[in-house]
C-alpha atoms as a PDB file:
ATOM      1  CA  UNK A   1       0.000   0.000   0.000  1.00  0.00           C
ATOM      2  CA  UNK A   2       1.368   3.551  -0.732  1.00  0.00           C
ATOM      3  CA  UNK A   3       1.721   6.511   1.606  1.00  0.00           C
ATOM      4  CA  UNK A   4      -1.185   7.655  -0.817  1.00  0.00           C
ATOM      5  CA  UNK A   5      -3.246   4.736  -0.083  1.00  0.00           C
ATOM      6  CA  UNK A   6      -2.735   5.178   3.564  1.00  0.00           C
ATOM      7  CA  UNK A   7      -3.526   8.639   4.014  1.00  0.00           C
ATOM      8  CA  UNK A   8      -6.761   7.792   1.548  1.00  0.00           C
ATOM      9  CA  UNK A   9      -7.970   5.040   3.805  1.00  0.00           C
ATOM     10  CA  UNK A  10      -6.990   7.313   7.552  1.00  0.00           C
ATOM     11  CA  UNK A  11      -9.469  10.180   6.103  1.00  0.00           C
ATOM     12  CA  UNK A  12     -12.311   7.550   5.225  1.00  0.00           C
ATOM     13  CA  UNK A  13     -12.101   6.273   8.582  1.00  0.00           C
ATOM     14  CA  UNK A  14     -12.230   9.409  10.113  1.00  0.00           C
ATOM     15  CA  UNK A  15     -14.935  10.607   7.779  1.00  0.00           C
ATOM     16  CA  UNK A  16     -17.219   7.832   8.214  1.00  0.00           C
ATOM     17  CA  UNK A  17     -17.329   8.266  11.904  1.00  0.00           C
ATOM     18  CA  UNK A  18     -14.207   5.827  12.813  1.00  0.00           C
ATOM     19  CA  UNK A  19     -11.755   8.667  14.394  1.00  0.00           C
ATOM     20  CA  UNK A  20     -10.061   7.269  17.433  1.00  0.00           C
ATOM     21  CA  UNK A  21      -9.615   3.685  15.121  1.00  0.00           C
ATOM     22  CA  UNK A  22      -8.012   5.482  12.726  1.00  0.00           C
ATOM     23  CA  UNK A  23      -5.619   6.934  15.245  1.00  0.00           C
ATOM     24  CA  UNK A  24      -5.485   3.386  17.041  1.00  0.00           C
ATOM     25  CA  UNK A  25      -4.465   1.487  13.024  1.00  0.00           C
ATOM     26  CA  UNK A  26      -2.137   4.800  11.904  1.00  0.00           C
ATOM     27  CA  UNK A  27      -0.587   6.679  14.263  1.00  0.00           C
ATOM     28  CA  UNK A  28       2.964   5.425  15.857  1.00  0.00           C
ATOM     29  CA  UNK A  29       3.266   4.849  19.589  1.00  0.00           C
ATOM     30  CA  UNK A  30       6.274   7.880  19.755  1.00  0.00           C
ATOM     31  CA  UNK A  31       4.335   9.781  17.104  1.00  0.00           C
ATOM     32  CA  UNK A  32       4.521  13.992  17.521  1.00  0.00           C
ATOM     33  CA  UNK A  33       1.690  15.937  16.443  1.00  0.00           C
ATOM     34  CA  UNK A  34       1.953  20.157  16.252  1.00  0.00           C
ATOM     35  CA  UNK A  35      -0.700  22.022  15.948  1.00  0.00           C
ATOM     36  CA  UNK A  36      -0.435  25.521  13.876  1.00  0.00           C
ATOM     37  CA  UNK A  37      -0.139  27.793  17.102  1.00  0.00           C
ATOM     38  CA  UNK A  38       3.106  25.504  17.332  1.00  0.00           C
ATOM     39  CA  UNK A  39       1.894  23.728  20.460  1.00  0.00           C
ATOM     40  CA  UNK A  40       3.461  20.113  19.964  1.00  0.00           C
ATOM     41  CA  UNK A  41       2.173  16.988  21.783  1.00  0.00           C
ATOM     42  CA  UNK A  42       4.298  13.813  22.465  1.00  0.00           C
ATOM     43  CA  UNK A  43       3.332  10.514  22.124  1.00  0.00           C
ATOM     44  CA  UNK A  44       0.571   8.308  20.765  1.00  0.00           C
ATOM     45  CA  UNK A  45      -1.777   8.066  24.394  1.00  0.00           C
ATOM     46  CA  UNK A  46      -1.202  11.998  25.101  1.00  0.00           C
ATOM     47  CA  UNK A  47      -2.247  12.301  21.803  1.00  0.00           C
ATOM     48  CA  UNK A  48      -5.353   9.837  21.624  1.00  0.00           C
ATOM     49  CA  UNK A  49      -6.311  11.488  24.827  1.00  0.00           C
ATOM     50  CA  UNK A  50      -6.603  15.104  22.515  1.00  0.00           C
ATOM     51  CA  UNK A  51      -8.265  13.435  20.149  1.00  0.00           C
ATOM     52  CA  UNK A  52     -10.915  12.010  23.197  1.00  0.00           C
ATOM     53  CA  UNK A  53     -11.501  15.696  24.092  1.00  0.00           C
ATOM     54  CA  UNK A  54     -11.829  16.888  20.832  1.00  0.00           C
ATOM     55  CA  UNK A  55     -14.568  14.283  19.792  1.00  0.00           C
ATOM     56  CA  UNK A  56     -16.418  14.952  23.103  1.00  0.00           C
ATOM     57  CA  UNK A  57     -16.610  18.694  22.613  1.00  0.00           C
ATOM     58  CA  UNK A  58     -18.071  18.120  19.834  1.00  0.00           C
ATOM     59  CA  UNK A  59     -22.601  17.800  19.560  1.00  0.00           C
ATOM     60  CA  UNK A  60     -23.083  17.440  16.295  1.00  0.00           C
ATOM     61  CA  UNK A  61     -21.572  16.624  13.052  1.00  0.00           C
ATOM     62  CA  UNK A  62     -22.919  17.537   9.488  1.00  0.00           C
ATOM     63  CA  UNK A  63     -20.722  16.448   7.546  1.00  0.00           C
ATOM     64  CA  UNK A  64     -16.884  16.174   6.044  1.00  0.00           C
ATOM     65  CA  UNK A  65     -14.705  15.962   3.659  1.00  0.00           C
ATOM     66  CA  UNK A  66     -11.039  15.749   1.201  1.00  0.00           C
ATOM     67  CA  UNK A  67     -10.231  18.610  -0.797  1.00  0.00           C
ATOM     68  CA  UNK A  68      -6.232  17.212  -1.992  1.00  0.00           C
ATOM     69  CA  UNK A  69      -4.003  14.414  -0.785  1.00  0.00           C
ATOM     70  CA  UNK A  70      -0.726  14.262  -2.456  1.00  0.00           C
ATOM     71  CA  UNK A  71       2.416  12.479  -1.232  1.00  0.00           C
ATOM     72  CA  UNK A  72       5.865  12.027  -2.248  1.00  0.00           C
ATOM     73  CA  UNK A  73       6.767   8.237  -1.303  1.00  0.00           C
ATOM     74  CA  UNK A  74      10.340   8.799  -1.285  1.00  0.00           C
ATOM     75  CA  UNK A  75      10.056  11.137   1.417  1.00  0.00           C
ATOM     76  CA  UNK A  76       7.182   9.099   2.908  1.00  0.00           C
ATOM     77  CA  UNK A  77       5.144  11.926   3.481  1.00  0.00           C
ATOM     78  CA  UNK A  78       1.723  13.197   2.744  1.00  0.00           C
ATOM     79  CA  UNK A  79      -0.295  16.169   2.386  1.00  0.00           C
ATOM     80  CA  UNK A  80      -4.286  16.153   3.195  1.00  0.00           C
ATOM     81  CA  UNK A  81      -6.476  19.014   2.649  1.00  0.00           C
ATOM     82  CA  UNK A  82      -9.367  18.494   4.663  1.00  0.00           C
ATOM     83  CA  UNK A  83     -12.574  20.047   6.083  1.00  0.00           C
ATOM     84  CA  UNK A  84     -15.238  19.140   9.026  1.00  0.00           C
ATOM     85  CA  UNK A  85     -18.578  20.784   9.592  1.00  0.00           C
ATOM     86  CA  UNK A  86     -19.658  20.516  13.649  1.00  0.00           C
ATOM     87  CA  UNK A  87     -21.560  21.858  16.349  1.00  0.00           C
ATOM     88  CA  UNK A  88     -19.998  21.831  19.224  1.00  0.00           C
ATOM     89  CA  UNK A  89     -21.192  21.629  22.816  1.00  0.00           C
ATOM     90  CA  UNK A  90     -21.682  24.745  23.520  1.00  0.00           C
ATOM     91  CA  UNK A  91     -24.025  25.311  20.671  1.00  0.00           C
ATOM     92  CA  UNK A  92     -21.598  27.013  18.428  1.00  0.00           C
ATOM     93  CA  UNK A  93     -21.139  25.467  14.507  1.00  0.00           C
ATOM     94  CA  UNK A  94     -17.877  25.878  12.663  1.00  0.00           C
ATOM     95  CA  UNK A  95     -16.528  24.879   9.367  1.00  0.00           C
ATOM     96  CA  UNK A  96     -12.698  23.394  10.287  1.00  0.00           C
ATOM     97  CA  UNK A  97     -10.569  23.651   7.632  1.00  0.00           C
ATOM     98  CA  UNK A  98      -6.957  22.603   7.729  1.00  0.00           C
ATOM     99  CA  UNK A  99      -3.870  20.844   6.011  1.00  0.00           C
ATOM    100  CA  UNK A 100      -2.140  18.117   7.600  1.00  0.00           C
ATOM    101  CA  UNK A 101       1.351  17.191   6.663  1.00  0.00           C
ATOM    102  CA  UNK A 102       2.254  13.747   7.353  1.00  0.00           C
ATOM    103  CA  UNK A 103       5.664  12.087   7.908  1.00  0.00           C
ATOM    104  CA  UNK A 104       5.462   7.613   7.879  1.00  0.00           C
ATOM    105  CA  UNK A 105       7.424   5.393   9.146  1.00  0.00           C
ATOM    106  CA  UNK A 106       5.754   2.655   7.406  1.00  0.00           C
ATOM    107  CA  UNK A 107       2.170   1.851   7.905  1.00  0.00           C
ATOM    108  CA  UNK A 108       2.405   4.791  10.884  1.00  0.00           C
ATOM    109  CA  UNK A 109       2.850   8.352  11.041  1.00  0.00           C
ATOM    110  CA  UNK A 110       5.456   9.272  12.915  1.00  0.00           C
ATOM    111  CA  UNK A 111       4.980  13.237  13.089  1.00  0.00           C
ATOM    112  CA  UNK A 112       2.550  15.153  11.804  1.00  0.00           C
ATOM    113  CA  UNK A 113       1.607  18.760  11.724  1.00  0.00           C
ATOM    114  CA  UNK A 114      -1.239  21.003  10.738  1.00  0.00           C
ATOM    115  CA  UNK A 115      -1.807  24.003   8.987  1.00  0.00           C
ATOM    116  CA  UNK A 116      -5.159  26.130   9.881  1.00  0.00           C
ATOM    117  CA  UNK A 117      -6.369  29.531  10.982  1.00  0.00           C
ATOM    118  CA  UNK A 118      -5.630  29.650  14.550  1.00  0.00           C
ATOM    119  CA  UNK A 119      -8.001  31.639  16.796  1.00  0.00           C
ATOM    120  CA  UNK A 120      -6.549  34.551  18.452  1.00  0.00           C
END
């Protein structure tokens, strides 16, 4: 399967409702995610455990979607352009749109780090 492939099957996961088993099959257990305020986190439970409160902040979702993936499979990284439509808890409803650059290490990524409009 190609870095491609990978990335391809992570976002149908997550866009079908299957988040945290998308993290659980792709992410690496020493993986490093940073966030576009530059905040980074450590580790694949510290991580999962963002994720958690992430996907419990959130009330409703309407719906999702892929703009681009690309990847360069020497380099064994990806690119994902991606979007999510929720309500959150609080009543509020956003559009999320980001970019998420992905380094592998073979079927896991390793690091990743995305690219959005960060609030103030």
């Amino acid at each position: 399967m190609t870095y491609r492939e990978r990335a391809e099957d992570l976002y149908n996961m997550i866009n079908s409702g299957q988040l945290l088993d998308a993290f659980d099959k792709y992410y690496h257990n020493d993986c490093v995610m940073t966030e576009a305020t530059g905040d980074r986190r450590e580790g694949k439970d510290v991580n999962r455990q963002y994720e958690e409160k992430f996907l419990s902040s959130v009330k409703e979702f309407h719906g999702a979607g892929v703009g681009t993936i690309n990847s360069n499979e020497d380099a064994k990284t990806t690119s994902v352009e991606s979007w999510m439509d929720v309500t959150f808890q609080d009543g509020n409803r956003m559009k999320l749109e980001q970019v998420a650059v992905q380094k592998w290490d073979g079927d896991h990524i390793v690091d990743e780090r995305f690219y959005y409009n960060a609030p103030n």
